[in-house]
N, C-alpha and C. Protein backbone atom coordinates (compact mmCIF):
# COMPACT_ATOMS: atom_id res chain seq x y z
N UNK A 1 0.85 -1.19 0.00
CA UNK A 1 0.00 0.00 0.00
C UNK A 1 0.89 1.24 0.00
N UNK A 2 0.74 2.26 -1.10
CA UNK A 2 1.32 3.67 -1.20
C UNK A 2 0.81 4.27 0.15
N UNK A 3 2.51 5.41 0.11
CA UNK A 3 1.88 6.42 1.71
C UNK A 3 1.49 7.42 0.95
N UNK A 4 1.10 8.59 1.78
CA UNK A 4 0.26 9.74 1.04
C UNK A 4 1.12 10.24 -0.28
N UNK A 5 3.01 10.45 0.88
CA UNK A 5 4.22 10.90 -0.25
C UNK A 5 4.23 10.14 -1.62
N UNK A 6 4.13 8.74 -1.62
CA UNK A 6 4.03 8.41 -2.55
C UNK A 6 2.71 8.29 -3.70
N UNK A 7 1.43 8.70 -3.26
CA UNK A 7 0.49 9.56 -3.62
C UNK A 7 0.63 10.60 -4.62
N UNK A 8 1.89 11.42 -3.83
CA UNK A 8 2.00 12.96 -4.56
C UNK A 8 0.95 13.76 -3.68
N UNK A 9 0.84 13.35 -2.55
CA UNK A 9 -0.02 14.17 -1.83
C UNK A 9 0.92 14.70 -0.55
N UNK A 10 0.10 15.71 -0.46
CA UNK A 10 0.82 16.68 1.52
C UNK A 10 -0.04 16.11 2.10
N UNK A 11 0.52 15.03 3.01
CA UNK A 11 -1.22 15.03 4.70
C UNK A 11 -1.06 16.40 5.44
N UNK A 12 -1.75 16.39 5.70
CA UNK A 12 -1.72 17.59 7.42
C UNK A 12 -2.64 17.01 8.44
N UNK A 13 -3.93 16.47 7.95
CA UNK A 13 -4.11 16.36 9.48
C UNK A 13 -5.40 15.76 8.81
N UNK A 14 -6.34 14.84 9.43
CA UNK A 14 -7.70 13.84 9.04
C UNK A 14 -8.53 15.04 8.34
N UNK A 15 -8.89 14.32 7.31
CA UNK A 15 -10.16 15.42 6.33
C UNK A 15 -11.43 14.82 7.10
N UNK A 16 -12.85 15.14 5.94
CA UNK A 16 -14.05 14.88 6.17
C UNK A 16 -13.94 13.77 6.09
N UNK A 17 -13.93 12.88 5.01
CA UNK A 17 -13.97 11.63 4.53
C UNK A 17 -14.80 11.93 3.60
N UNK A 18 -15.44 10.55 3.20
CA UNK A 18 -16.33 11.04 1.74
C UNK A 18 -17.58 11.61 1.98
N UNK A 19 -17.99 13.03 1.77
CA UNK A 19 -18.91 13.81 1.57
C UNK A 19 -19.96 13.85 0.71
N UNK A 20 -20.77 13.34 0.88
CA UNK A 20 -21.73 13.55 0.16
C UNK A 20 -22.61 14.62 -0.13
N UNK A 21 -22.67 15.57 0.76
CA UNK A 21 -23.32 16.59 0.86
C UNK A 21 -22.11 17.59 0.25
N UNK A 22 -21.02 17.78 0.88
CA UNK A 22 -20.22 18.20 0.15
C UNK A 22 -19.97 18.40 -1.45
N UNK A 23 -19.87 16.87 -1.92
CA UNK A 23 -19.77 17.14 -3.38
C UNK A 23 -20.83 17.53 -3.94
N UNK A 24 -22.01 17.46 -3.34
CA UNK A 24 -23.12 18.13 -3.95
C UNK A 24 -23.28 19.39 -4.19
N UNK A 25 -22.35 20.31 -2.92
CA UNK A 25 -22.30 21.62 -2.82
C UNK A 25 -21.46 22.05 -4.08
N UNK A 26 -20.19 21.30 -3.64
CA UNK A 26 -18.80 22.01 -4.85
C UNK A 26 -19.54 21.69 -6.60
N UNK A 27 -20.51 20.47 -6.80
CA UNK A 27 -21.49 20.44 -7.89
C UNK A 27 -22.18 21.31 -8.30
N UNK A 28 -22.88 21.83 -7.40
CA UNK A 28 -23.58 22.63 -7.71
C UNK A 28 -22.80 24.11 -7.96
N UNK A 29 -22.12 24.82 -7.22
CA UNK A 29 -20.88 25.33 -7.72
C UNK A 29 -20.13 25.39 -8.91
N UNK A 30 -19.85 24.45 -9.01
CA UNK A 30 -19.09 24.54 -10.49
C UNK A 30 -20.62 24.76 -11.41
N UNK A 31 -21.33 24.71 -11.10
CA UNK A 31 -22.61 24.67 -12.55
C UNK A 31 -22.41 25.92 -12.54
N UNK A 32 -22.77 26.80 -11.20
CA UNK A 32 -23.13 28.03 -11.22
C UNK A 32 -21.91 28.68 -11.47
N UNK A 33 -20.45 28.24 -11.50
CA UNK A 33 -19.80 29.21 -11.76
C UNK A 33 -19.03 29.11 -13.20
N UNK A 34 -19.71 27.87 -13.82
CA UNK A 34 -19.41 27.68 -15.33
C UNK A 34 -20.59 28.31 -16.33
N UNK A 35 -21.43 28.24 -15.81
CA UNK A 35 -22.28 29.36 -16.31
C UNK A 35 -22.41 30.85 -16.50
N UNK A 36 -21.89 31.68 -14.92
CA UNK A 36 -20.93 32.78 -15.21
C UNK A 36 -19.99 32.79 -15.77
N UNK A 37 -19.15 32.00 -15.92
CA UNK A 37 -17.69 31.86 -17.09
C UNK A 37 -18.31 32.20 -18.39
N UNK A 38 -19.37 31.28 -18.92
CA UNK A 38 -19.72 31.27 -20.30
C UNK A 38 -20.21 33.38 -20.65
N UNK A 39 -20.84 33.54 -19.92
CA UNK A 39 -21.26 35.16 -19.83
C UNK A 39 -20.47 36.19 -19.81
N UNK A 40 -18.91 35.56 -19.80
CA UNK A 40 -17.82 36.77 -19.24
C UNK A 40 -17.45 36.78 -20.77
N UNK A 41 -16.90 38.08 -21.33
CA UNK A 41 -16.36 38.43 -22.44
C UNK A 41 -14.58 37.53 -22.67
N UNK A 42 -14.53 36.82 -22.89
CA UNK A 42 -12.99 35.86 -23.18
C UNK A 42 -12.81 35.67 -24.35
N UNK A 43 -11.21 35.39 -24.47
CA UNK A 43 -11.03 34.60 -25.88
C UNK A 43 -11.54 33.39 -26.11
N UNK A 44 -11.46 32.75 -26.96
CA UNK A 44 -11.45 31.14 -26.73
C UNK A 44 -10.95 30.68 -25.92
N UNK A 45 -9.34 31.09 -25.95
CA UNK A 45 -8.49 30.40 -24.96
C UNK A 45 -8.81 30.17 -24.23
N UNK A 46 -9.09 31.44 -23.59
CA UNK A 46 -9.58 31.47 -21.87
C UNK A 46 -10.90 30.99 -21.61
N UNK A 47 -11.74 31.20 -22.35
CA UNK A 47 -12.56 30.48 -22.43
C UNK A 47 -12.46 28.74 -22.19
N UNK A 48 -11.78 28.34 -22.67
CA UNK A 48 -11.12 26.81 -22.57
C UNK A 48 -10.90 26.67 -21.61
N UNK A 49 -9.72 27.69 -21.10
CA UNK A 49 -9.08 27.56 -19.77
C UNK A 49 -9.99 27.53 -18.21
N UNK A 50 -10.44 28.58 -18.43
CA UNK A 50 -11.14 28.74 -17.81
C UNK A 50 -11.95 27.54 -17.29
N UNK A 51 -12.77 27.35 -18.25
CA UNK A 51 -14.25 26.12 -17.86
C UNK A 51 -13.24 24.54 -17.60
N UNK A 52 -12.18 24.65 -18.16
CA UNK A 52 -10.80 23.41 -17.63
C UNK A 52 -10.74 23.86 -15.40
N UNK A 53 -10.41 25.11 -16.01
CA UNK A 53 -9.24 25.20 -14.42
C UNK A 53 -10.64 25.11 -13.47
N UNK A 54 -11.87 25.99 -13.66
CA UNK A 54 -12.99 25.56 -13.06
C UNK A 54 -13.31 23.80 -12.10
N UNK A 55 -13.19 23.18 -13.23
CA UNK A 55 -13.60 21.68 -13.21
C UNK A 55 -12.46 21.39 -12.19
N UNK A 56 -11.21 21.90 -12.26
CA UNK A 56 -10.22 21.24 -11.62
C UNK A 56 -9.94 21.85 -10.18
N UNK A 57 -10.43 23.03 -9.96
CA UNK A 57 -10.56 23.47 -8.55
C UNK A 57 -12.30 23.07 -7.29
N UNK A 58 -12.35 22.72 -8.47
CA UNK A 58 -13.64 22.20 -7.67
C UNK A 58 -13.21 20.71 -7.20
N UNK A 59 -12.29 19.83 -7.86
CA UNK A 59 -11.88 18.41 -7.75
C UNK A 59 -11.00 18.62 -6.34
N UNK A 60 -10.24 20.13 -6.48
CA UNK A 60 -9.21 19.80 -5.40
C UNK A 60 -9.63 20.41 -4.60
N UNK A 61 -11.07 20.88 -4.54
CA UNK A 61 -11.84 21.57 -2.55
C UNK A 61 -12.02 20.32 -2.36
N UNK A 62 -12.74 19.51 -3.00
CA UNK A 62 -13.48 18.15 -2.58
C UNK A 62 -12.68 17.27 -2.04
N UNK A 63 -11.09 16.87 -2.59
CA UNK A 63 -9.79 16.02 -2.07
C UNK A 63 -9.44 17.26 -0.91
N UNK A 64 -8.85 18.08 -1.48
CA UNK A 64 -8.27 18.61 0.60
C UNK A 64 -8.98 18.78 1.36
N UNK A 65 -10.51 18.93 1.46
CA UNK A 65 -11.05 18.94 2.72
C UNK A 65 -11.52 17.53 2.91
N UNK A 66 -11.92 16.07 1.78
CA UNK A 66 -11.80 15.29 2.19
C UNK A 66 -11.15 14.56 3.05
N UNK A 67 -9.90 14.47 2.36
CA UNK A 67 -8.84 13.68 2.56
C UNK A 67 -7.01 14.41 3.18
N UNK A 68 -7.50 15.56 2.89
CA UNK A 68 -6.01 17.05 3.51
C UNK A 68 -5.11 16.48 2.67
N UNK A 69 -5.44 16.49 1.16
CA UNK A 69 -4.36 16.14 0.35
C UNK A 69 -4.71 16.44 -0.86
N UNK A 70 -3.53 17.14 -1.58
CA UNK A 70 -4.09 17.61 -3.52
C UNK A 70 -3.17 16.73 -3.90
N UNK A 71 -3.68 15.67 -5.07
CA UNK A 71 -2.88 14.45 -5.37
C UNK A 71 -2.67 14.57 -6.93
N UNK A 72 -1.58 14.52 -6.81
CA UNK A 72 -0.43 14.35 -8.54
C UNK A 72 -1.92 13.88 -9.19
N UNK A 73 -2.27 13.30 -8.94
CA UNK A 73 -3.17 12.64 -10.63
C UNK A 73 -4.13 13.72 -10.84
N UNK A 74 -4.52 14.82 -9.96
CA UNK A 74 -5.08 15.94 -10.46
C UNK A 74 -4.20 17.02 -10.93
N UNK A 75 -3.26 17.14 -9.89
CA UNK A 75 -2.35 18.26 -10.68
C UNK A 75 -1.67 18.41 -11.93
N UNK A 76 -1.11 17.22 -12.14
CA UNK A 76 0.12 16.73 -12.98
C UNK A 76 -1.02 16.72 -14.32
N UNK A 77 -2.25 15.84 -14.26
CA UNK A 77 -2.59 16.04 -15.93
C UNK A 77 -3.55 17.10 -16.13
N UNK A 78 -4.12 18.20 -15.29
CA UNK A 78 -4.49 19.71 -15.56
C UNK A 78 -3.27 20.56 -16.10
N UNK A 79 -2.53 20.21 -15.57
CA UNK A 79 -1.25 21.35 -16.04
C UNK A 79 -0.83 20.64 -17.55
N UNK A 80 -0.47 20.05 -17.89
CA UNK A 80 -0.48 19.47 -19.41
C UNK A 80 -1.66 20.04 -19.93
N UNK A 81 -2.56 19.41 -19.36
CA UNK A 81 -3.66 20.25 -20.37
C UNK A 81 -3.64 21.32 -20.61
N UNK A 82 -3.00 22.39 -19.59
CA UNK A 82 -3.29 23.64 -19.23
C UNK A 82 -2.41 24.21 -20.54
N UNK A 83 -1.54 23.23 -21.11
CA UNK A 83 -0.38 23.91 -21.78
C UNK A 83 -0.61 22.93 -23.41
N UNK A 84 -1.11 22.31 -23.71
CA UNK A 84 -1.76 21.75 -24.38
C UNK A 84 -2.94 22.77 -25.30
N UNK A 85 -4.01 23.41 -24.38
CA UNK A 85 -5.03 24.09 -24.69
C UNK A 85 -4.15 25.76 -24.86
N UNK A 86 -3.45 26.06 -24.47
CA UNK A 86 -2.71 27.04 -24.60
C UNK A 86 -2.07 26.96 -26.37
N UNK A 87 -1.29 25.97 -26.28
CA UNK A 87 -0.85 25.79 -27.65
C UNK A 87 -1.48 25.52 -28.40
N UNK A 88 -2.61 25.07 -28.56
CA UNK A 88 -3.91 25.00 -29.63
C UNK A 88 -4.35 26.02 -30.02
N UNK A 89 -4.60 27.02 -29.04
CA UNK A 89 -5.86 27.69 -28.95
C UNK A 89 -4.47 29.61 -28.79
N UNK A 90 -4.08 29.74 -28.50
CA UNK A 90 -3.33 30.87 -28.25
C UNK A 90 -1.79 30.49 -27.82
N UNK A 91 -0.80 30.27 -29.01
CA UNK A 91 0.26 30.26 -28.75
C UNK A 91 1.58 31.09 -28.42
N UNK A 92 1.19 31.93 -28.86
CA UNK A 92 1.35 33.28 -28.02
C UNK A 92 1.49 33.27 -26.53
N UNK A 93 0.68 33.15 -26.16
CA UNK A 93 0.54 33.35 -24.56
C UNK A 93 1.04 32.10 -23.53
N UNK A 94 1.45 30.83 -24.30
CA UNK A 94 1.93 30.02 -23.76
C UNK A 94 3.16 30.55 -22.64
N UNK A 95 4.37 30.84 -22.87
CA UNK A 95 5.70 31.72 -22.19
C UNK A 95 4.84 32.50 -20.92
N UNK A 96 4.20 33.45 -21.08
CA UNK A 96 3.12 33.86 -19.60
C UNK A 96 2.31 33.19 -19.16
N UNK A 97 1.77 31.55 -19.64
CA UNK A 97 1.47 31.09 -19.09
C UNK A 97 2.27 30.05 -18.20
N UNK A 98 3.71 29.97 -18.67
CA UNK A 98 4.99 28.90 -17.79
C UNK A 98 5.23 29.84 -16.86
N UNK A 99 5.59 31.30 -17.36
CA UNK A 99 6.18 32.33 -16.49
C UNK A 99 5.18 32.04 -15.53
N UNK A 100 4.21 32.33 -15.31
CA UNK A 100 3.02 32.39 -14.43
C UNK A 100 3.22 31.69 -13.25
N UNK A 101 2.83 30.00 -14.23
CA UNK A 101 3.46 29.00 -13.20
C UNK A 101 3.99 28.98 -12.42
N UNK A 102 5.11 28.98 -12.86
CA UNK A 102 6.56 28.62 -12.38
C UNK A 102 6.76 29.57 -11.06
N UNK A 103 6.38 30.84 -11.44
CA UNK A 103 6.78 32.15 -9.91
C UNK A 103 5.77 31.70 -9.20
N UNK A 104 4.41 31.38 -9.72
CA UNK A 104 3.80 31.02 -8.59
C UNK A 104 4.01 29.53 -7.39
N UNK A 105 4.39 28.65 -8.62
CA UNK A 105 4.78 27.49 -7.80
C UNK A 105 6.18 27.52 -7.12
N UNK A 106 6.91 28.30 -7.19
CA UNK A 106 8.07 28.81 -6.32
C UNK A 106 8.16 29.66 -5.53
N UNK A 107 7.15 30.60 -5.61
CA UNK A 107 7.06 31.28 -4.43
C UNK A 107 6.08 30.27 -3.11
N UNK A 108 5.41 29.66 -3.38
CA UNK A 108 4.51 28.84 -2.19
C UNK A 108 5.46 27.87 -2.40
N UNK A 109 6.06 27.28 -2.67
CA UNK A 109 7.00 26.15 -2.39
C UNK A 109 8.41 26.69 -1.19
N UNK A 110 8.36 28.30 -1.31
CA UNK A 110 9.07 28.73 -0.57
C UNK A 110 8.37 28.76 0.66
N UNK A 111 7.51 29.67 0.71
CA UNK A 111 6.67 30.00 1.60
C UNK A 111 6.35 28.68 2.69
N UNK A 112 6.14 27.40 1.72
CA UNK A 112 5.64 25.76 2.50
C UNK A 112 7.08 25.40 3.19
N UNK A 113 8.06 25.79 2.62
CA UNK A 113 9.28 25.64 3.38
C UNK A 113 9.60 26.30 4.72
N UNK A 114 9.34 27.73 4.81
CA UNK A 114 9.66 28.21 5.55
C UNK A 114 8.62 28.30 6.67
N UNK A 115 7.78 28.29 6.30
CA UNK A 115 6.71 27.62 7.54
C UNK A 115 6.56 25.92 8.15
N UNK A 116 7.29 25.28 7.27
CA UNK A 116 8.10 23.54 7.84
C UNK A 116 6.30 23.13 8.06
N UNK A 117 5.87 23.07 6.84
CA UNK A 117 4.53 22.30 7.33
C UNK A 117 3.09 22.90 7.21
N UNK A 118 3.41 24.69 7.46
CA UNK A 118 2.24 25.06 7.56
C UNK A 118 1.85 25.36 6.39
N UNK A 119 1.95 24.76 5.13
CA UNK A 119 1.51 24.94 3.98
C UNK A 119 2.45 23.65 2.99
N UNK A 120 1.48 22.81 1.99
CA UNK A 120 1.81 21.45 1.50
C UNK A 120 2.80 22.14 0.27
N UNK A 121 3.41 20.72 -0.16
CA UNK A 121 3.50 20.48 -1.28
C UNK A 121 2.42 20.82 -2.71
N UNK A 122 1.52 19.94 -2.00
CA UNK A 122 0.29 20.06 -3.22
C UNK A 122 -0.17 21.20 -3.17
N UNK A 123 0.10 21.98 -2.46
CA UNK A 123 -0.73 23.56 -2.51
C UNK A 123 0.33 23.96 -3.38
N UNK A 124 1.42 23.89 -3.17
CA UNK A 124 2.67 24.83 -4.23
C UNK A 124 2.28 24.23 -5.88
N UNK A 125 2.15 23.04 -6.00
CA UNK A 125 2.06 22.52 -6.85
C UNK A 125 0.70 23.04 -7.76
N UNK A 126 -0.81 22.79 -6.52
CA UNK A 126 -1.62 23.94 -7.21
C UNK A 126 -1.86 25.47 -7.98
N UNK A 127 -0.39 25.60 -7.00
CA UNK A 127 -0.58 27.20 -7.76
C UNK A 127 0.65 27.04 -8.78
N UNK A 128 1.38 26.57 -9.23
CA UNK A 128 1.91 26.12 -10.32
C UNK A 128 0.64 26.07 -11.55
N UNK A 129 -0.13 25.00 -11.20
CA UNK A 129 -1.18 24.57 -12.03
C UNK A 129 -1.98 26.07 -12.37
N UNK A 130 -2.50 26.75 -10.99
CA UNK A 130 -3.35 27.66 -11.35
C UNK A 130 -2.76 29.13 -12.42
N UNK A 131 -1.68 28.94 -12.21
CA UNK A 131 -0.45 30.17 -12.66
C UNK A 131 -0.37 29.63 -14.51
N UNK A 132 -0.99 28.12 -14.78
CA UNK A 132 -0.59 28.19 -15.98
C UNK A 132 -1.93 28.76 -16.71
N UNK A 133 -2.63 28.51 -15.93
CA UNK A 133 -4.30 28.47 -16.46
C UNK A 133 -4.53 30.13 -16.33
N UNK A 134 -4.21 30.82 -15.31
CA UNK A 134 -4.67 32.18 -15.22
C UNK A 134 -3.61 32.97 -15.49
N UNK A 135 -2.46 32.73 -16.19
CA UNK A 135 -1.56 33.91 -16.89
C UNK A 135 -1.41 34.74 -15.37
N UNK A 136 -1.35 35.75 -15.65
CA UNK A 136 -1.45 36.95 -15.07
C UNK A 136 -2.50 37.35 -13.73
N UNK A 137 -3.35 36.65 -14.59
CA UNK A 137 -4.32 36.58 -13.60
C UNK A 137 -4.27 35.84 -12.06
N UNK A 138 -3.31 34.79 -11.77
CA UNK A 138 -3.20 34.31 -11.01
C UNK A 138 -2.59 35.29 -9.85
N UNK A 139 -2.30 36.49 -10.14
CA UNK A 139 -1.64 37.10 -8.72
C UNK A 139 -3.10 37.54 -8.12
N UNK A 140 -4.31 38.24 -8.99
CA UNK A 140 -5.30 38.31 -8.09
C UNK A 140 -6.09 37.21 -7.61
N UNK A 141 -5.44 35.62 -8.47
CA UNK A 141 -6.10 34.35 -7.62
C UNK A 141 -5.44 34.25 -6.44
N UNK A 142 -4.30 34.48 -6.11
CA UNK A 142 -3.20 34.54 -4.71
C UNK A 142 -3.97 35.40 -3.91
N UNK A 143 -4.23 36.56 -4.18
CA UNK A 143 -4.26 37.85 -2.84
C UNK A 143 -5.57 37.46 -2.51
N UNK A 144 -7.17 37.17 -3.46
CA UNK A 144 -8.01 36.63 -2.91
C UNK A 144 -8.10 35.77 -1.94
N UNK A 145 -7.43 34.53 -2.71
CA UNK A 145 -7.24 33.05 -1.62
C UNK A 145 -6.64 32.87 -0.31
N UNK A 146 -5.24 34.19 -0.42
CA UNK A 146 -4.67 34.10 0.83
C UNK A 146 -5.71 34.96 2.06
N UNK A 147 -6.44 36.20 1.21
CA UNK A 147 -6.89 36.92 2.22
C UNK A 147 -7.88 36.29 2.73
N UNK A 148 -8.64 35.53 2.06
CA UNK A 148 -9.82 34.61 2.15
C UNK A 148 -9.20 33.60 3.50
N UNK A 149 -8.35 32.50 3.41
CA UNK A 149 -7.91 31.85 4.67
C UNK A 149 -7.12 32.92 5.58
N UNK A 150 -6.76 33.84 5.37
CA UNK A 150 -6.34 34.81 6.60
C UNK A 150 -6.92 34.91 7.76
N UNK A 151 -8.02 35.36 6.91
CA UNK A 151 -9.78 35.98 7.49
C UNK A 151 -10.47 34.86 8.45
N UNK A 152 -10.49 33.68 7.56
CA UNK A 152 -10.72 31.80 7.94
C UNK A 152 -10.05 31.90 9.27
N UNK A 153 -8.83 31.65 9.36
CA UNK A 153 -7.80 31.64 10.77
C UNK A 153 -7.80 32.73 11.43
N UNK A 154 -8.51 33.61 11.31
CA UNK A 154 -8.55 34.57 11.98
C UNK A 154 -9.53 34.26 12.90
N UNK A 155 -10.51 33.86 12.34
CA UNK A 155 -11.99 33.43 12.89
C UNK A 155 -11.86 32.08 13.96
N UNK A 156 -11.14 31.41 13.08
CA UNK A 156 -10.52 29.75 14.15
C UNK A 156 -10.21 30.52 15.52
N UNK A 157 -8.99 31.64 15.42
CA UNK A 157 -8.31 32.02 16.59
C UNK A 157 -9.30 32.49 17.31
N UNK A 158 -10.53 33.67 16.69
CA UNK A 158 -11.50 33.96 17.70
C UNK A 158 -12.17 33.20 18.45
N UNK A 159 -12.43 31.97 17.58
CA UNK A 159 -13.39 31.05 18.39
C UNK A 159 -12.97 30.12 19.21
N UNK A 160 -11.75 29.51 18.85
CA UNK A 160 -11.36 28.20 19.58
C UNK A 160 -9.80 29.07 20.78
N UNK A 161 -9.59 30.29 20.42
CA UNK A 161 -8.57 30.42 21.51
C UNK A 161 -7.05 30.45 20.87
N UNK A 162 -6.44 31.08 21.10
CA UNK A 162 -4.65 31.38 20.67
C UNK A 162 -4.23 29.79 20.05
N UNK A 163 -4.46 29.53 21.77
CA UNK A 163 -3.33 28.03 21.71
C UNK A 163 -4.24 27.33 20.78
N UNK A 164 -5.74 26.86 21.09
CA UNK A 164 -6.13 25.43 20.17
C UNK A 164 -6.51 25.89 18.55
N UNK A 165 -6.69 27.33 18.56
CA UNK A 165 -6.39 27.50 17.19
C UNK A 165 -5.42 27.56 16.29
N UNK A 166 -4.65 27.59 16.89
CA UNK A 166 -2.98 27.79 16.45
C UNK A 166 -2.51 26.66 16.04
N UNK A 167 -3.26 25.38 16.96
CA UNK A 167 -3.04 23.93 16.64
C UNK A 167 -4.08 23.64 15.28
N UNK A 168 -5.01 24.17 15.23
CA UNK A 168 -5.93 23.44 14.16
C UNK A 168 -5.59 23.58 12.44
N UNK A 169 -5.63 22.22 11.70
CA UNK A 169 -5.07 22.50 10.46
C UNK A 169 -6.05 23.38 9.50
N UNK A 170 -5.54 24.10 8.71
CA UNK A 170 -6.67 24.61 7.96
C UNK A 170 -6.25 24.69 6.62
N UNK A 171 -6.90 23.53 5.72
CA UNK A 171 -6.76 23.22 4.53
C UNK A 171 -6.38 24.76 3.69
N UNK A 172 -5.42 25.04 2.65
CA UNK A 172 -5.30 26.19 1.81
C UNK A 172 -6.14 25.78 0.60
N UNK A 173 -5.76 24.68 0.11
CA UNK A 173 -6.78 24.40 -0.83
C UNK A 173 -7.65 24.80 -1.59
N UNK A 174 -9.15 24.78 -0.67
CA UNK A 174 -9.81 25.28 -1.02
C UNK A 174 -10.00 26.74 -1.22
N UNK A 175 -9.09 27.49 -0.43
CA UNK A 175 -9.05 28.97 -0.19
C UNK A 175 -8.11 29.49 -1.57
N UNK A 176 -7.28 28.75 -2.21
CA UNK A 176 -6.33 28.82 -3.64
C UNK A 176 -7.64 28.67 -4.50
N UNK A 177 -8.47 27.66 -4.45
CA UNK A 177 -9.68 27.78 -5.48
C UNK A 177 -10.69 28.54 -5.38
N UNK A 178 -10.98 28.98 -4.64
CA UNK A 178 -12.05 30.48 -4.53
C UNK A 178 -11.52 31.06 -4.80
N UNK A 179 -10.00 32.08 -4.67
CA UNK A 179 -9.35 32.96 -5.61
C UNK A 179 -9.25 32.88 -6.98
N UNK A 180 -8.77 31.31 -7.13
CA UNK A 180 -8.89 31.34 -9.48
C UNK A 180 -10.41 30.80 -9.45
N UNK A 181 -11.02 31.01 -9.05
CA UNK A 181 -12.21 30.89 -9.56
C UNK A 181 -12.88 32.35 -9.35
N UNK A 182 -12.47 33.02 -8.53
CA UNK A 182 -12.90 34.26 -8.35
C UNK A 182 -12.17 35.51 -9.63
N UNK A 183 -10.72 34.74 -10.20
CA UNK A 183 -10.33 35.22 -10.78
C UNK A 183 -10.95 35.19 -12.69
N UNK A 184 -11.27 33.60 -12.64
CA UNK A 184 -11.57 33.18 -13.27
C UNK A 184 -12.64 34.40 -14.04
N UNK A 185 -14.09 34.25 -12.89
CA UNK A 185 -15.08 35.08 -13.42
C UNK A 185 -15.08 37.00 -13.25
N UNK A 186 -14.48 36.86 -12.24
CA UNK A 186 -14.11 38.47 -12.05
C UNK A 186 -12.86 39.15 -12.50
N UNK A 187 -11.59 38.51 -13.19
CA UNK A 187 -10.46 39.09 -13.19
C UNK A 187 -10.66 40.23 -14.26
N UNK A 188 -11.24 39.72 -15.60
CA UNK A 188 -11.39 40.01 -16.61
C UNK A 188 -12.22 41.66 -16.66
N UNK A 189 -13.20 41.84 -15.96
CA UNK A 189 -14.32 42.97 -15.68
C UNK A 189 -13.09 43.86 -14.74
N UNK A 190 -12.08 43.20 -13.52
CA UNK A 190 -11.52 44.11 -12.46
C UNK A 190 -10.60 45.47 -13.67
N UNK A 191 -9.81 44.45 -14.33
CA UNK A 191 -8.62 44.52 -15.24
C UNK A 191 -9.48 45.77 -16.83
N UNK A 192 -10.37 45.23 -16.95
CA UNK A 192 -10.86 45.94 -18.04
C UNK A 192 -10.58 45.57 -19.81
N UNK A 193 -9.70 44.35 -19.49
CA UNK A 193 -9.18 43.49 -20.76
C UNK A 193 -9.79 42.15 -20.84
N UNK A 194 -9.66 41.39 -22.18
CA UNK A 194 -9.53 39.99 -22.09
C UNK A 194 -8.54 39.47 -21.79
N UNK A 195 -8.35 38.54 -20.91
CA UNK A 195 -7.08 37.61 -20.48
C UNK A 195 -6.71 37.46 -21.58
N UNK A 196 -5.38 36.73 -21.85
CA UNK A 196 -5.07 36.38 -22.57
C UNK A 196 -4.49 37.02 -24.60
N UNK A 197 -5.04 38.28 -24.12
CA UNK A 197 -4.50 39.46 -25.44
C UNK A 197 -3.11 40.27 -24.70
């Protein structure tokens, strides 16, 4: 039997388990927020990208709060795709979409370092993924997501106390996918451009 490492997953600490109510929620979610996608002014590309990176942040709320783990077999073949649909569809923009990546998955790979734990692997790796899919866009998927779990742990500390909040894990995960998904449908209207020109 594989351990989580060999997974391609970060543990931190016991998820939900399998949710049923859950995936119903993040379901219903992705409908409603692939439907705003379709309404937003995009290229194709992004268009592509988009209703792709959608599908795939909804997969990885459902695994880290399941299970407190984003696992290679989601990351590893979104990001191919991510660069795949790039080169089809707008080749051009491929180079800002690695650039993207790459700073993003190295800066949280730093960040997971220097906190020894308090942030995974698979989260660095997500925003790798999300950095290929949102170009540019991914720095306002960062400042959302981080301020979004800031706010989250802020609230833990109010309620549960210094010390036992300080102890409690709190998935990033999902808080990285409400930002590119927030980016997803709002970046485009903040910015005043189409992604991807």
């Amino acid at each position: 039997m594989s351990t989580p490492e060999q997974q391609g997953s970060e543990p931190r600490a016991r998820g939900l388990g399998r949710s049923q109510p859950l995936r119903i929620v993040v379901a219903v979610a992705l409908l409603g927020l692939w439907a705003a996608e379709l309404v937003v002014p995009h290229t194709t590309a992004q268009r592509a990208l988009g209703l792709v990176l959608l599908a795939v942040l909804a997969s990885v709320t459902v695994s880290d709060l399941e299970e407190r783990r984003i696992p290679n077999r989601v990351t590893l073949p979104a990001g191919i795709l991510a660069l795949l649909i790039g080169l089809a569809l707008h080749p051009a923009g491929v180079p800002s979409q690695i650039l993207s990546g790459l700073v993003t998955g190295v800066f949280l790979t730093v960040f997971a370092l220097l906190t020894r734990g308090g942030l995974g692997m698979g989260d660095a790796k997500l925003g790798l993924v999300m950095g290929l899919y949102l170009g540019g866009y991914v720095l306002l998927a960062m400042v959302v997501g981080l301020i979004a779990s800031a706010i989250f742990s802020l609230g833990v500390l109010a309620r549960r106390g210094l010390r036992a909040g300080a102890r409690t894990a709190i998935p990033l995960g999902p808080f990285l996918a409400l930002g590119g998904a927030f980016a997803v449908v709002v970046g485009q209207a903040l910015s005043g451009r189409v992604p991807g020109t």
